[in-house]
C-alpha atoms as a PDB file:
ATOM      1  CA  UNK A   1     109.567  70.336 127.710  1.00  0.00           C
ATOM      2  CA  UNK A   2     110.367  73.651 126.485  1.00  0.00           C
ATOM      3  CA  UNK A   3     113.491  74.702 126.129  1.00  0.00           C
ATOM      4  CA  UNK A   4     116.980  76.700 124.172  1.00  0.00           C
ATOM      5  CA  UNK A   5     119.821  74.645 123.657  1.00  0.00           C
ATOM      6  CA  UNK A   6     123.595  75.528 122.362  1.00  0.00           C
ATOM      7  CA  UNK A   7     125.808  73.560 120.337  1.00  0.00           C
ATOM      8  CA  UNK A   8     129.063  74.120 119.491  1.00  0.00           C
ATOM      9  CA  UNK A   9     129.497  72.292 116.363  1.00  0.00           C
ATOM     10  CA  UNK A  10     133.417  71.777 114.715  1.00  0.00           C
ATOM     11  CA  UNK A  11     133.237  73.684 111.425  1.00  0.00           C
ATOM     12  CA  UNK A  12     133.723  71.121 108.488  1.00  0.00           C
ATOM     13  CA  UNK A  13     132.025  67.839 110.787  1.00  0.00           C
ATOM     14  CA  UNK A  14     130.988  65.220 108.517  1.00  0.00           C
ATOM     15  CA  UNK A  15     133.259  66.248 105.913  1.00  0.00           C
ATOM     16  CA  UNK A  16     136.725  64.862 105.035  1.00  0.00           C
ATOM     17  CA  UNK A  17     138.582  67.669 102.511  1.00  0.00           C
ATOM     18  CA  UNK A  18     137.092  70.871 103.804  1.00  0.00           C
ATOM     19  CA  UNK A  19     137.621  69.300 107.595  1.00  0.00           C
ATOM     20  CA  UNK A  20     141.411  68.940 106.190  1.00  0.00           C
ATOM     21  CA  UNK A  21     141.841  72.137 104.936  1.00  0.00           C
ATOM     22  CA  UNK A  22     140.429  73.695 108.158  1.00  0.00           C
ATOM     23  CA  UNK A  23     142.430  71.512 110.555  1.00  0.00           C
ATOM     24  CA  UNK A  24     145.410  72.697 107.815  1.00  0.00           C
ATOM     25  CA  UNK A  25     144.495  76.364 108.253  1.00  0.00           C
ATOM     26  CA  UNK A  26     143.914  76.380 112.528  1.00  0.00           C
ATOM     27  CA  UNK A  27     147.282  74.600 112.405  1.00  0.00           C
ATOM     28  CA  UNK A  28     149.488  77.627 110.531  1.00  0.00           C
ATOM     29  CA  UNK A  29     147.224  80.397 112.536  1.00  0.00           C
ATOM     30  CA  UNK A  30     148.241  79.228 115.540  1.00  0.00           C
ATOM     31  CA  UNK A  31     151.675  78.525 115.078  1.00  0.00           C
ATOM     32  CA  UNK A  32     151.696  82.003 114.084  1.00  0.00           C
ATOM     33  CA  UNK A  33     150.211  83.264 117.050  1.00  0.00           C
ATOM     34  CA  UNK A  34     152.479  81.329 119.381  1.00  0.00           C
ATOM     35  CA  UNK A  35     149.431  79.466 120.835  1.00  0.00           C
ATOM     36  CA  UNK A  36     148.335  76.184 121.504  1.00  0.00           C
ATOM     37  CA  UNK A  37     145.972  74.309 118.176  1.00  0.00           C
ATOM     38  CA  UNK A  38     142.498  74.941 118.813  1.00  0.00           C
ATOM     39  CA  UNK A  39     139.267  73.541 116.921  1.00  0.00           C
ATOM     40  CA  UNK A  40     137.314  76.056 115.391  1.00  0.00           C
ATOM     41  CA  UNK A  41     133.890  75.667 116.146  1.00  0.00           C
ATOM     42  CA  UNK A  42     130.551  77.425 115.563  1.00  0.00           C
ATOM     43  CA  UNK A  43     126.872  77.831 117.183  1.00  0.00           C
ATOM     44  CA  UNK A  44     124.047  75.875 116.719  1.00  0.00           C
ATOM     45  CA  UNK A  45     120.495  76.156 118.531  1.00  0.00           C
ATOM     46  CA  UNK A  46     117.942  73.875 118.924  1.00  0.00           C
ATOM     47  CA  UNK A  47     114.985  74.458 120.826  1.00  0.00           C
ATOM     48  CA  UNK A  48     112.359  72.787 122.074  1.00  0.00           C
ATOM     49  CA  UNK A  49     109.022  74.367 121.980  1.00  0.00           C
ATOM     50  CA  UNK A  50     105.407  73.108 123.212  1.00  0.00           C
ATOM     51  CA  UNK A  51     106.700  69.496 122.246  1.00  0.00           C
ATOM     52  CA  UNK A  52     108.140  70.669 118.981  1.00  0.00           C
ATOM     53  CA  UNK A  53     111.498  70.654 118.156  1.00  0.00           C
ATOM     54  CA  UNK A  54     113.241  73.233 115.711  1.00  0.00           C
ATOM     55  CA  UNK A  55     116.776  73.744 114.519  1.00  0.00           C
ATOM     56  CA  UNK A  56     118.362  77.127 114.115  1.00  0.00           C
ATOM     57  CA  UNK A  57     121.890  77.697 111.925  1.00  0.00           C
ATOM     58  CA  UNK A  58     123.258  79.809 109.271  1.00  0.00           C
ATOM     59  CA  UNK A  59     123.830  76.988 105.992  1.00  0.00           C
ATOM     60  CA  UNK A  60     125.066  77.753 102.437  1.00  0.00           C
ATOM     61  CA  UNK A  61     122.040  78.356  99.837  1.00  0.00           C
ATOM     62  CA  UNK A  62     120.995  75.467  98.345  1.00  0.00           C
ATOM     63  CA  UNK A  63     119.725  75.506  94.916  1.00  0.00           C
ATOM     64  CA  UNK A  64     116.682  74.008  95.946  1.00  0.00           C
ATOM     65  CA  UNK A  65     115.157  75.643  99.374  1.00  0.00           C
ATOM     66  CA  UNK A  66     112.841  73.394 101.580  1.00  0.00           C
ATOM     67  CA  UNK A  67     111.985  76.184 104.018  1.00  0.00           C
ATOM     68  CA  UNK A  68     112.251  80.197 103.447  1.00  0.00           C
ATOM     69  CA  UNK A  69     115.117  81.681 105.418  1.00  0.00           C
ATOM     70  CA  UNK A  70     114.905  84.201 108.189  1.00  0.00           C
ATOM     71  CA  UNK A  71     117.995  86.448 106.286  1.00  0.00           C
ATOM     72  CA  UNK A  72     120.580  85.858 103.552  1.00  0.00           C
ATOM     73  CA  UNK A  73     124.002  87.487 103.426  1.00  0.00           C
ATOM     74  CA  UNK A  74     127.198  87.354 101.173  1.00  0.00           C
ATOM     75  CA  UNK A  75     129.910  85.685 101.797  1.00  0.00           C
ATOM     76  CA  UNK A  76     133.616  87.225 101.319  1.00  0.00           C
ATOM     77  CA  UNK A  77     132.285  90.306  99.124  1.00  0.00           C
ATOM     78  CA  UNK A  78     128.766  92.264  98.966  1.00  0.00           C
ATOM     79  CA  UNK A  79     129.388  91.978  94.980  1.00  0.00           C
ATOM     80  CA  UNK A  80     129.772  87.837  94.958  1.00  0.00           C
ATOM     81  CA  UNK A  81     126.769  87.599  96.977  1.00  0.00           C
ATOM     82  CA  UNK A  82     124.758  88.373  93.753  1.00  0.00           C
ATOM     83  CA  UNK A  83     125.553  84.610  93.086  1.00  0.00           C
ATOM     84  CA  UNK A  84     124.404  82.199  95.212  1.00  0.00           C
ATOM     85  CA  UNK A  85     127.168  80.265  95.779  1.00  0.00           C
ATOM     86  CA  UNK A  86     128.456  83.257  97.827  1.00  0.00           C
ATOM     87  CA  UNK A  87     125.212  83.966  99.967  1.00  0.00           C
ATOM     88  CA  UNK A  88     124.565  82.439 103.201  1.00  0.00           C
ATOM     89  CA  UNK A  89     121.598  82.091 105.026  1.00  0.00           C
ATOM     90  CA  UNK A  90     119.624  82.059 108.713  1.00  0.00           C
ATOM     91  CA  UNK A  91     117.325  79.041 108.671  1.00  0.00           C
ATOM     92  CA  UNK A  92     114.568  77.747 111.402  1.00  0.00           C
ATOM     93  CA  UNK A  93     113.125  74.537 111.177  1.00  0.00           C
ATOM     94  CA  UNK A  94     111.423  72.330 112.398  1.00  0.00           C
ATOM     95  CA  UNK A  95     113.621  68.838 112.974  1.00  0.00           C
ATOM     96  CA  UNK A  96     114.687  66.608 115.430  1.00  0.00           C
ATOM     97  CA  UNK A  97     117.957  67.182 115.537  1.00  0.00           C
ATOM     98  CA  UNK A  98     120.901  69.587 114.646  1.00  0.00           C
ATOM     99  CA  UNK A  99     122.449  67.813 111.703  1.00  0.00           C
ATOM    100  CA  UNK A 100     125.769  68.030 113.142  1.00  0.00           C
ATOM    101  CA  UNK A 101     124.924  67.121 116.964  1.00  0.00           C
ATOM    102  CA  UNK A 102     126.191  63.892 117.104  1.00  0.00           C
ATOM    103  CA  UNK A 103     129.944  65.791 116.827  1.00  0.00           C
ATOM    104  CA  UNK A 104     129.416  68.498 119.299  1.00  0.00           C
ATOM    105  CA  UNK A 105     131.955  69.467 121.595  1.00  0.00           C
ATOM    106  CA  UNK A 106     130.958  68.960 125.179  1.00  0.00           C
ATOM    107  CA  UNK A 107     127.349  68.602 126.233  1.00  0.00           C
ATOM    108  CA  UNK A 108     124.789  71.547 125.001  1.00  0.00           C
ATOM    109  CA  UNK A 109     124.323  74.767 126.996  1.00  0.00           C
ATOM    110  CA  UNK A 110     121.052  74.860 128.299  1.00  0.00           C
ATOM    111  CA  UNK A 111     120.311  78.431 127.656  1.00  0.00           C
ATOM    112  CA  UNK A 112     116.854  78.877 128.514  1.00  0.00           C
ATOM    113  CA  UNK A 113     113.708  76.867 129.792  1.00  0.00           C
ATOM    114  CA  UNK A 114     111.243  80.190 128.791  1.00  0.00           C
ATOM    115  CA  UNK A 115     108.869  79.388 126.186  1.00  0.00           C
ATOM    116  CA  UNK A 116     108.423  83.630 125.555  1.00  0.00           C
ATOM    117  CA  UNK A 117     112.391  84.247 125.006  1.00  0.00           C
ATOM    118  CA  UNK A 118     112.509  80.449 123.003  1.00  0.00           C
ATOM    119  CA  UNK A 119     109.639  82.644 121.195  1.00  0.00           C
ATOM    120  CA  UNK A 120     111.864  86.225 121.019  1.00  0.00           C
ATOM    121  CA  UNK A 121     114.639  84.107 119.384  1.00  0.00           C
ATOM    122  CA  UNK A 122     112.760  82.686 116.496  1.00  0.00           C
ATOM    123  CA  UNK A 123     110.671  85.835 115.916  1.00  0.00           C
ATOM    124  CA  UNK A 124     113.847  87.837 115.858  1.00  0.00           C
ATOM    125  CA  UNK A 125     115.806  85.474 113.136  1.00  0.00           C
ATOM    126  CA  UNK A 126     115.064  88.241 110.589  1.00  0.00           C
ATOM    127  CA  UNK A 127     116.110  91.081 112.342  1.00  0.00           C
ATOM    128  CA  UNK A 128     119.862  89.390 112.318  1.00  0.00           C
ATOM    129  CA  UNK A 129     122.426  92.160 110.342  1.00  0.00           C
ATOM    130  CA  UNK A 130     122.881  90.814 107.021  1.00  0.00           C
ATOM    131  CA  UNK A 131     126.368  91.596 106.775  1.00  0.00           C
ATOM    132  CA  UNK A 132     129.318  90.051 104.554  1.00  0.00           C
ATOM    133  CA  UNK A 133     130.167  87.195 105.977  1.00  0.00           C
ATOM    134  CA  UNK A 134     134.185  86.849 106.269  1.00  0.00           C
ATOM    135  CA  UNK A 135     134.668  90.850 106.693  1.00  0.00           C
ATOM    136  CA  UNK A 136     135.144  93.333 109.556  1.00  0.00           C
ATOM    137  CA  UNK A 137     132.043  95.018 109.939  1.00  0.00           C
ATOM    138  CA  UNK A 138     132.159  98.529 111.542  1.00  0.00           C
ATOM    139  CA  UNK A 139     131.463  98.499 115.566  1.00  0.00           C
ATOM    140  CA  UNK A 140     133.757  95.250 115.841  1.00  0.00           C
ATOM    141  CA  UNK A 141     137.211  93.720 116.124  1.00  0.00           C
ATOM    142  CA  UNK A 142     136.580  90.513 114.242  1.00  0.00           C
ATOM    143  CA  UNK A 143     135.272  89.212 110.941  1.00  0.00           C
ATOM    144  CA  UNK A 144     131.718  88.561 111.079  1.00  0.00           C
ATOM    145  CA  UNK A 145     130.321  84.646 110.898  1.00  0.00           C
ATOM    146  CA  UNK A 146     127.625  82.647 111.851  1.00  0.00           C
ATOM    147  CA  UNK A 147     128.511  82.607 115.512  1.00  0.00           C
ATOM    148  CA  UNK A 148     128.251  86.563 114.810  1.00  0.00           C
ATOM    149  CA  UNK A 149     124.408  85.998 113.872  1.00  0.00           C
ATOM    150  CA  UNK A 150     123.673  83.689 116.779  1.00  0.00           C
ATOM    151  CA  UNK A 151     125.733  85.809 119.896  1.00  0.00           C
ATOM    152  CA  UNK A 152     123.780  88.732 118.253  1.00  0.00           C
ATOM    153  CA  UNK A 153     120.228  87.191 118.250  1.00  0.00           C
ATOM    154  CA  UNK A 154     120.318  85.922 121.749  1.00  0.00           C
ATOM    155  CA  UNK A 155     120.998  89.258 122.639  1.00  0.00           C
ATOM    156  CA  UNK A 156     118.914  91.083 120.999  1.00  0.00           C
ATOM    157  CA  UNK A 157     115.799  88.435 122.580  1.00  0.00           C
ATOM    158  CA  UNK A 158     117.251  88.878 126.337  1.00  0.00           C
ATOM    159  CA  UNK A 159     118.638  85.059 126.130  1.00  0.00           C
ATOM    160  CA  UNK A 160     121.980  85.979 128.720  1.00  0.00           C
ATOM    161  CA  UNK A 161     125.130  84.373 127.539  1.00  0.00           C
ATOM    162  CA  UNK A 162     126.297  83.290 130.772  1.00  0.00           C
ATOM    163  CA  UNK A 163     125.766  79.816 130.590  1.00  0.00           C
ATOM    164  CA  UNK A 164     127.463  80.073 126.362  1.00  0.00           C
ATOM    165  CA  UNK A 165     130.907  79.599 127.357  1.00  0.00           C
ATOM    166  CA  UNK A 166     133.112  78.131 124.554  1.00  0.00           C
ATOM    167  CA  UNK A 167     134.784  74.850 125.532  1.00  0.00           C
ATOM    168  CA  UNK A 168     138.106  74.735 126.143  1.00  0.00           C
ATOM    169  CA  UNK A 169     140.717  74.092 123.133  1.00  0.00           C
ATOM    170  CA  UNK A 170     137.955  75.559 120.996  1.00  0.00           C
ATOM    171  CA  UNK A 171     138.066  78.974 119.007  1.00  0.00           C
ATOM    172  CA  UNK A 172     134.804  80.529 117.850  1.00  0.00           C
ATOM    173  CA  UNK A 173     135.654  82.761 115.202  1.00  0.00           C
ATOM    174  CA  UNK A 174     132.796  86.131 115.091  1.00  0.00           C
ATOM    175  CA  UNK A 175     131.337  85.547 118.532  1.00  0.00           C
ATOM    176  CA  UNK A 176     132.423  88.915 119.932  1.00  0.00           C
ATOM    177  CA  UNK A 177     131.989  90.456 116.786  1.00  0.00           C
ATOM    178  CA  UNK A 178     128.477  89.697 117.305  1.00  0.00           C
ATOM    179  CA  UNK A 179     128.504  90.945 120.991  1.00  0.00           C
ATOM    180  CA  UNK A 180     130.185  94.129 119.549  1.00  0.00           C
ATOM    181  CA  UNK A 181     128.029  94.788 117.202  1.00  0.00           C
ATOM    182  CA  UNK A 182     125.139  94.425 119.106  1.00  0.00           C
ATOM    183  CA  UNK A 183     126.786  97.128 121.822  1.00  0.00           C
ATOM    184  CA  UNK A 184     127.391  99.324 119.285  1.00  0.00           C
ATOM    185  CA  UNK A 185     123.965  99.703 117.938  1.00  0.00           C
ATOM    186  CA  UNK A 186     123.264 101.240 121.722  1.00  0.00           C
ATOM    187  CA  UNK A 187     121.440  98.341 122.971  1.00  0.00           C
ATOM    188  CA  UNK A 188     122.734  98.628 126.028  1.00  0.00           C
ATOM    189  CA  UNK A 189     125.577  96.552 128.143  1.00  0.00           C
ATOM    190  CA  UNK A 190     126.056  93.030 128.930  1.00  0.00           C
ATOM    191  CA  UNK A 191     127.767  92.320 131.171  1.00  0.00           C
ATOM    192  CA  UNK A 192     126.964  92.349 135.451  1.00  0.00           C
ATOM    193  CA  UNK A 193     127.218  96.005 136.502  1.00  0.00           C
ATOM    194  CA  UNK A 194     129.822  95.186 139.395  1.00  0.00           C
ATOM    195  CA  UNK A 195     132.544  94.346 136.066  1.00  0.00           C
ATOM    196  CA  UNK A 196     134.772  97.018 135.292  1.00  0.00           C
ATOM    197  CA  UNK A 197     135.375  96.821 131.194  1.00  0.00           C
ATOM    198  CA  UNK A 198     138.287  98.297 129.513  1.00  0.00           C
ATOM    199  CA  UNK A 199     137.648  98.820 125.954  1.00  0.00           C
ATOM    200  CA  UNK A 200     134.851  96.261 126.214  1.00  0.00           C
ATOM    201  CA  UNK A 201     137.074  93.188 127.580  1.00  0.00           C
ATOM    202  CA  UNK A 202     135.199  91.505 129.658  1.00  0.00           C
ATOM    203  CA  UNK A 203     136.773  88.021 131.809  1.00  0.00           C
ATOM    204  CA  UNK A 204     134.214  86.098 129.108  1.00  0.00           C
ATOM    205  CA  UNK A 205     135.685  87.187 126.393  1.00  0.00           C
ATOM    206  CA  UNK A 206     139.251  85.495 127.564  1.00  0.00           C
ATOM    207  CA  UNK A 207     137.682  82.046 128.476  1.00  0.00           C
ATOM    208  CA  UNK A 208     139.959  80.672 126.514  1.00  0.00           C
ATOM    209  CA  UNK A 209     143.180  82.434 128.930  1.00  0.00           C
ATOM    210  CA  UNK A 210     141.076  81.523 131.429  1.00  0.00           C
ATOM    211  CA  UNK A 211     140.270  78.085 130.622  1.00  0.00           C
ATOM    212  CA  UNK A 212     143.676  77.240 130.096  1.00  0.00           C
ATOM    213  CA  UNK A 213     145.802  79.932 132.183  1.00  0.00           C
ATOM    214  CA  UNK A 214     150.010  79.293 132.038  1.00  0.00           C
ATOM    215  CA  UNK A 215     149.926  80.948 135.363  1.00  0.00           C
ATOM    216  CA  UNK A 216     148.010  82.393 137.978  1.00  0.00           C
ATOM    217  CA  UNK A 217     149.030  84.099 141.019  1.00  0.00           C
ATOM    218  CA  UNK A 218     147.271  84.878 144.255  1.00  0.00           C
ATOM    219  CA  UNK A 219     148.043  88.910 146.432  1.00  0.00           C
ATOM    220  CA  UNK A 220     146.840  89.772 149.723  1.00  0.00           C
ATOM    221  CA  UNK A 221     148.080  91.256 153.004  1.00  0.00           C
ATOM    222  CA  UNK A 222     149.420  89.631 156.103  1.00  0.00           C
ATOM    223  CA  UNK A 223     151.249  91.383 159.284  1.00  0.00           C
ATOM    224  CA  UNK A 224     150.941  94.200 157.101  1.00  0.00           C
ATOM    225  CA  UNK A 225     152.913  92.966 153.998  1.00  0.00           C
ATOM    226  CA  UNK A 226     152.294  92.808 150.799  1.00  0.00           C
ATOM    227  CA  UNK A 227     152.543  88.429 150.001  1.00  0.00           C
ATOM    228  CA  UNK A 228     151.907  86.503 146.378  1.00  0.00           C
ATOM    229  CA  UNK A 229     151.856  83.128 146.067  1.00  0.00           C
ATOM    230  CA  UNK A 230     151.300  80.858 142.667  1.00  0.00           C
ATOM    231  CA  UNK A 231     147.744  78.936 143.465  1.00  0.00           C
ATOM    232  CA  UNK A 232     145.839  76.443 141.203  1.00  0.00           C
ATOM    233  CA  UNK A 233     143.500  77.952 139.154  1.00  0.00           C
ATOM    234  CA  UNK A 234     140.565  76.423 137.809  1.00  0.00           C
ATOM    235  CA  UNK A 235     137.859  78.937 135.439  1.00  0.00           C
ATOM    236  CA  UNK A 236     134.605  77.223 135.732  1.00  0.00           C
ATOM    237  CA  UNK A 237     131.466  78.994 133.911  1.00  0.00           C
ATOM    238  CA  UNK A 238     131.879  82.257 135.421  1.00  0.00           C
ATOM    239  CA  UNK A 239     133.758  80.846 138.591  1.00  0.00           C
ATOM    240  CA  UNK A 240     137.006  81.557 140.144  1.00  0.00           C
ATOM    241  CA  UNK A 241     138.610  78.488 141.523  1.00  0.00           C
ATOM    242  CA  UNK A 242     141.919  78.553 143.528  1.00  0.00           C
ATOM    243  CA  UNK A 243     143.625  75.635 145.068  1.00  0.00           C
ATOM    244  CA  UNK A 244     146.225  76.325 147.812  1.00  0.00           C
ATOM    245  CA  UNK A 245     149.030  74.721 148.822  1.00  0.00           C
ATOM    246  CA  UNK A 246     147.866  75.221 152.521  1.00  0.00           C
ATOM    247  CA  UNK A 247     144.641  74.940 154.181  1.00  0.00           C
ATOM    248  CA  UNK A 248     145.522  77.925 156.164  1.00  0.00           C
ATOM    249  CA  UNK A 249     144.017  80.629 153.481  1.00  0.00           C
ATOM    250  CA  UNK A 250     144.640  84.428 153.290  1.00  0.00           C
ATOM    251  CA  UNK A 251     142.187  86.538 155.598  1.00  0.00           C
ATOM    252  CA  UNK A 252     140.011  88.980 154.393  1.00  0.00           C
ATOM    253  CA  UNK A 253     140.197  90.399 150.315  1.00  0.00           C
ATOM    254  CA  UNK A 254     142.883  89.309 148.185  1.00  0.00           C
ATOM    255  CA  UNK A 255     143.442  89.278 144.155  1.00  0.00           C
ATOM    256  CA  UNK A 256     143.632  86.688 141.849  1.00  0.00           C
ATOM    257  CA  UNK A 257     145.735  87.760 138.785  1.00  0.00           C
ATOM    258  CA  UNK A 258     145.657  85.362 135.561  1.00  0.00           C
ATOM    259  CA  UNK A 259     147.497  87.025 132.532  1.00  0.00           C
ATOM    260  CA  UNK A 260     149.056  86.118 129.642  1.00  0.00           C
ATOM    261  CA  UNK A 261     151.074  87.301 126.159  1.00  0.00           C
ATOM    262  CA  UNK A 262     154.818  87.276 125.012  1.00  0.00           C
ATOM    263  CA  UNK A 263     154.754  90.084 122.846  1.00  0.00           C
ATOM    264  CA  UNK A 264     153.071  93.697 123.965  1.00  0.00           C
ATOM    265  CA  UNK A 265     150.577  94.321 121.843  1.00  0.00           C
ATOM    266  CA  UNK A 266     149.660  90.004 123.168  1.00  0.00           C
ATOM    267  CA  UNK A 267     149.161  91.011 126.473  1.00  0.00           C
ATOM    268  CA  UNK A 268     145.785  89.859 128.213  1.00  0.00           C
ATOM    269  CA  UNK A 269     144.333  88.904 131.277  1.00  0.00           C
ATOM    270  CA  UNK A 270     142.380  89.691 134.351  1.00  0.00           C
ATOM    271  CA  UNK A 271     142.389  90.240 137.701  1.00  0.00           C
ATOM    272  CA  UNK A 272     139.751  89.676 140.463  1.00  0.00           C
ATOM    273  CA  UNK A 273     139.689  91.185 143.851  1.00  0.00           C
ATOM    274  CA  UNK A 274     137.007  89.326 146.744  1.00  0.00           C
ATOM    275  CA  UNK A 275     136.896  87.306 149.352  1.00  0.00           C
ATOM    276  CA  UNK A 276     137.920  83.033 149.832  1.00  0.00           C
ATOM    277  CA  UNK A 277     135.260  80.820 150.268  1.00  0.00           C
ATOM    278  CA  UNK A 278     135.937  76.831 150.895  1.00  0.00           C
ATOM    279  CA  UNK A 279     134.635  74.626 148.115  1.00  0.00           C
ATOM    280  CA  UNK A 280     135.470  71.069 147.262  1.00  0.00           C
ATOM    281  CA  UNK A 281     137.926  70.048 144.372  1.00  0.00           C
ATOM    282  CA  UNK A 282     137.055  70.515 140.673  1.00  0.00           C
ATOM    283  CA  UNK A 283     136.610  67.856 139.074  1.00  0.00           C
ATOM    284  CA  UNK A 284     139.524  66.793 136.937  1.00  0.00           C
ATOM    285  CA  UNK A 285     141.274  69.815 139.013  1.00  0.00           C
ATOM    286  CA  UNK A 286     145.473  69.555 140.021  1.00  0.00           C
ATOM    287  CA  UNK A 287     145.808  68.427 143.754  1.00  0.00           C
ATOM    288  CA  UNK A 288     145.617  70.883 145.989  1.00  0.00           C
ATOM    289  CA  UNK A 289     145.866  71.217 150.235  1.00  0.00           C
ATOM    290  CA  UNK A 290     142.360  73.093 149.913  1.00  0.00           C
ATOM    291  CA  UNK A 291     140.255  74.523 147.625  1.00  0.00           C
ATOM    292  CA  UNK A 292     138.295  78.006 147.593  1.00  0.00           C
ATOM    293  CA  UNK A 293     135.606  80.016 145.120  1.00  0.00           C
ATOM    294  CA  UNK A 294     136.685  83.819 144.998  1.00  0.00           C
ATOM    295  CA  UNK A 295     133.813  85.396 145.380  1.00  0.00           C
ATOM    296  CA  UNK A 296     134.125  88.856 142.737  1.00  0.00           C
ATOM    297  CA  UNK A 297     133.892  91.964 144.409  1.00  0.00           C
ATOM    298  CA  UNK A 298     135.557  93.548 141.594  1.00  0.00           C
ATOM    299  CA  UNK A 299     136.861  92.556 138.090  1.00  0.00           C
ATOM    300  CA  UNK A 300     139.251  93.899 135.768  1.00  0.00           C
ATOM    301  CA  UNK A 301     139.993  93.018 132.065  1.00  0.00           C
ATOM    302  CA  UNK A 302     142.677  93.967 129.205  1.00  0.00           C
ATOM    303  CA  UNK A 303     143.825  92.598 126.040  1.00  0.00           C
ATOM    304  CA  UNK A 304     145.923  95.056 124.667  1.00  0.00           C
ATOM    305  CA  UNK A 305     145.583  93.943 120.992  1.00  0.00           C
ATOM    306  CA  UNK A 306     141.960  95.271 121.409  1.00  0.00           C
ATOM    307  CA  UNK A 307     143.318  98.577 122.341  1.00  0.00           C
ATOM    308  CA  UNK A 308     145.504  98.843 119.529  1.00  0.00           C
ATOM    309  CA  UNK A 309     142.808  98.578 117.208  1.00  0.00           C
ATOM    310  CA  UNK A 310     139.942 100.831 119.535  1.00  0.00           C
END
């Protein structure tokens, strides 16, 4: 069975001193940001491939290599990656497992079942940007990491990133830098051509708001009046899922507003204008009179920390 797996691996798993340190450093970040702990987390991919499996992952050098890598970077300064204690590296190999699957978080994303992209992605390891790992490359709003290298090689072999949503509670540090930096180099957009973007936001970039929204609130127009209610709100891979209070729902379009942020330059969130159709309960979901999919007919994104910095 052929196929392109995600894994999104805590950084440190395995470990006890540098998972410490991490757990240490995720801890102050957050409290600094006025947000709820997270785990930091980054990519892995296996794949499976004409009943082979390989592995795919940026790792440290080692001072003895088993298999050549695809690229090699520096870490924290293009001067300190002369030693290689501060170079990283983009490995494929063949293995049976990630090394670090059995601590995933949440079940893999089955990102493809194509043996030619599977193909695109390894073939395309080398053409990853060997940039400093740990710095802000140009093109981008965040410091560039492994998840950088992976977000960027899927899209530059077509692999969509749909079905790569980061779990909830968990913050992957360099994704969008990767998506960024891959827009930047003009290879065209990502995202479905019926999203609006302001200064490239897109609603998967704030899966974590999403994922865990503090409030959402439903508009619409009845006997002529303007009406907003708070609904339930449930973000599930791409879909909008509102629980009502009633079973009676709102006729014809309406908009879903989640947003979020205490301070200004905080402020994020989206809205989504479309129509109510009836779906069962999510699982896990808040109870609700009756739940509905809105069905985008048009979305709209801001984070206004991103447009400081644009």
């Amino acid at each position: 069975m052929d196929y392109l797996d995600l894994y999104w691996l805590p950084v440190g798993a395995g470990t006890h001193v540098q998972r410490a340190s991490l757990v240490l450093y995720e801890s102050i970040a957050a409290a600094f940001a006025r947000r709820r702990r997270s785990t930091l987390c980054h990519a892995g991919l296996e794949m499976g491939l004409g009943g082979r499996t390989f592995t795919l992952e940026l790792t440290p050098v080692p001072a003895a290599q088993d298999v050549p890598a695809a690229m090699t970077g520096a870490v924290g300064s293009p001067l300190a990656g002369r030693l290689r204690l501060f170079r990283y590296q983009l490995v494929c190999r063949e293995a049976p497992a990630l090394p670090d699957a059995q601590w995933a978080v949440g079940e893999p994303r089955r990102l493809s079942a194509d043996p030619a992209a599977i193909r695109r992605v390894m073939d395309l390891a080398h053409t990853v940007p060997a940039r400093t790992w740990g710095r802000r490359a140009d093109g981008t709003h965040e410091m560039w990491t492994s998840n950088s290298a992976v977000s960027w090689l899927l899209l530059e072999a077509g692999v969509p990133l749909r079905a790569a949503a980061i779990p909830a509670g968990v913050t992957a540090p360099g994704w969008q830098a990767g998506i960024d930096a891959w827009m930047a180099a003009g290879r065209g957009g990502v995202e479905s051509p019926r999203m609006d973007i302001t200064r490239a936001v897109s609603p998967g970039d704030l899966a974590p708001l999403l994922q865990r929204p503090p409030r959402a609130t439903l508009a619409f127009v009845r006997d002529g009046a303007v009406e907003a209610m708070p609904v339930a709100f449930v973000y599930d891979a791409g879909r909008y899922l509102v629980g009502l209070a009633s079973d009676d729902p709102p006729a014809g379009r309406v908009r879903l507003l989640v947003d979020d942020g205490p301070w200004y330059f905080d402020l994020r969130g989206a809205w989504v204008r479309g129509r109510l159709v009836p779906v069962g309960p999510p699982a896990g979901a808040v109870a609700a009179a009756a739940w509905f999919e809105l069905e985008p007919e048009k979305t709209v994104a801001w984070h206004y920390g991103r447009m400081r910095e644009a």
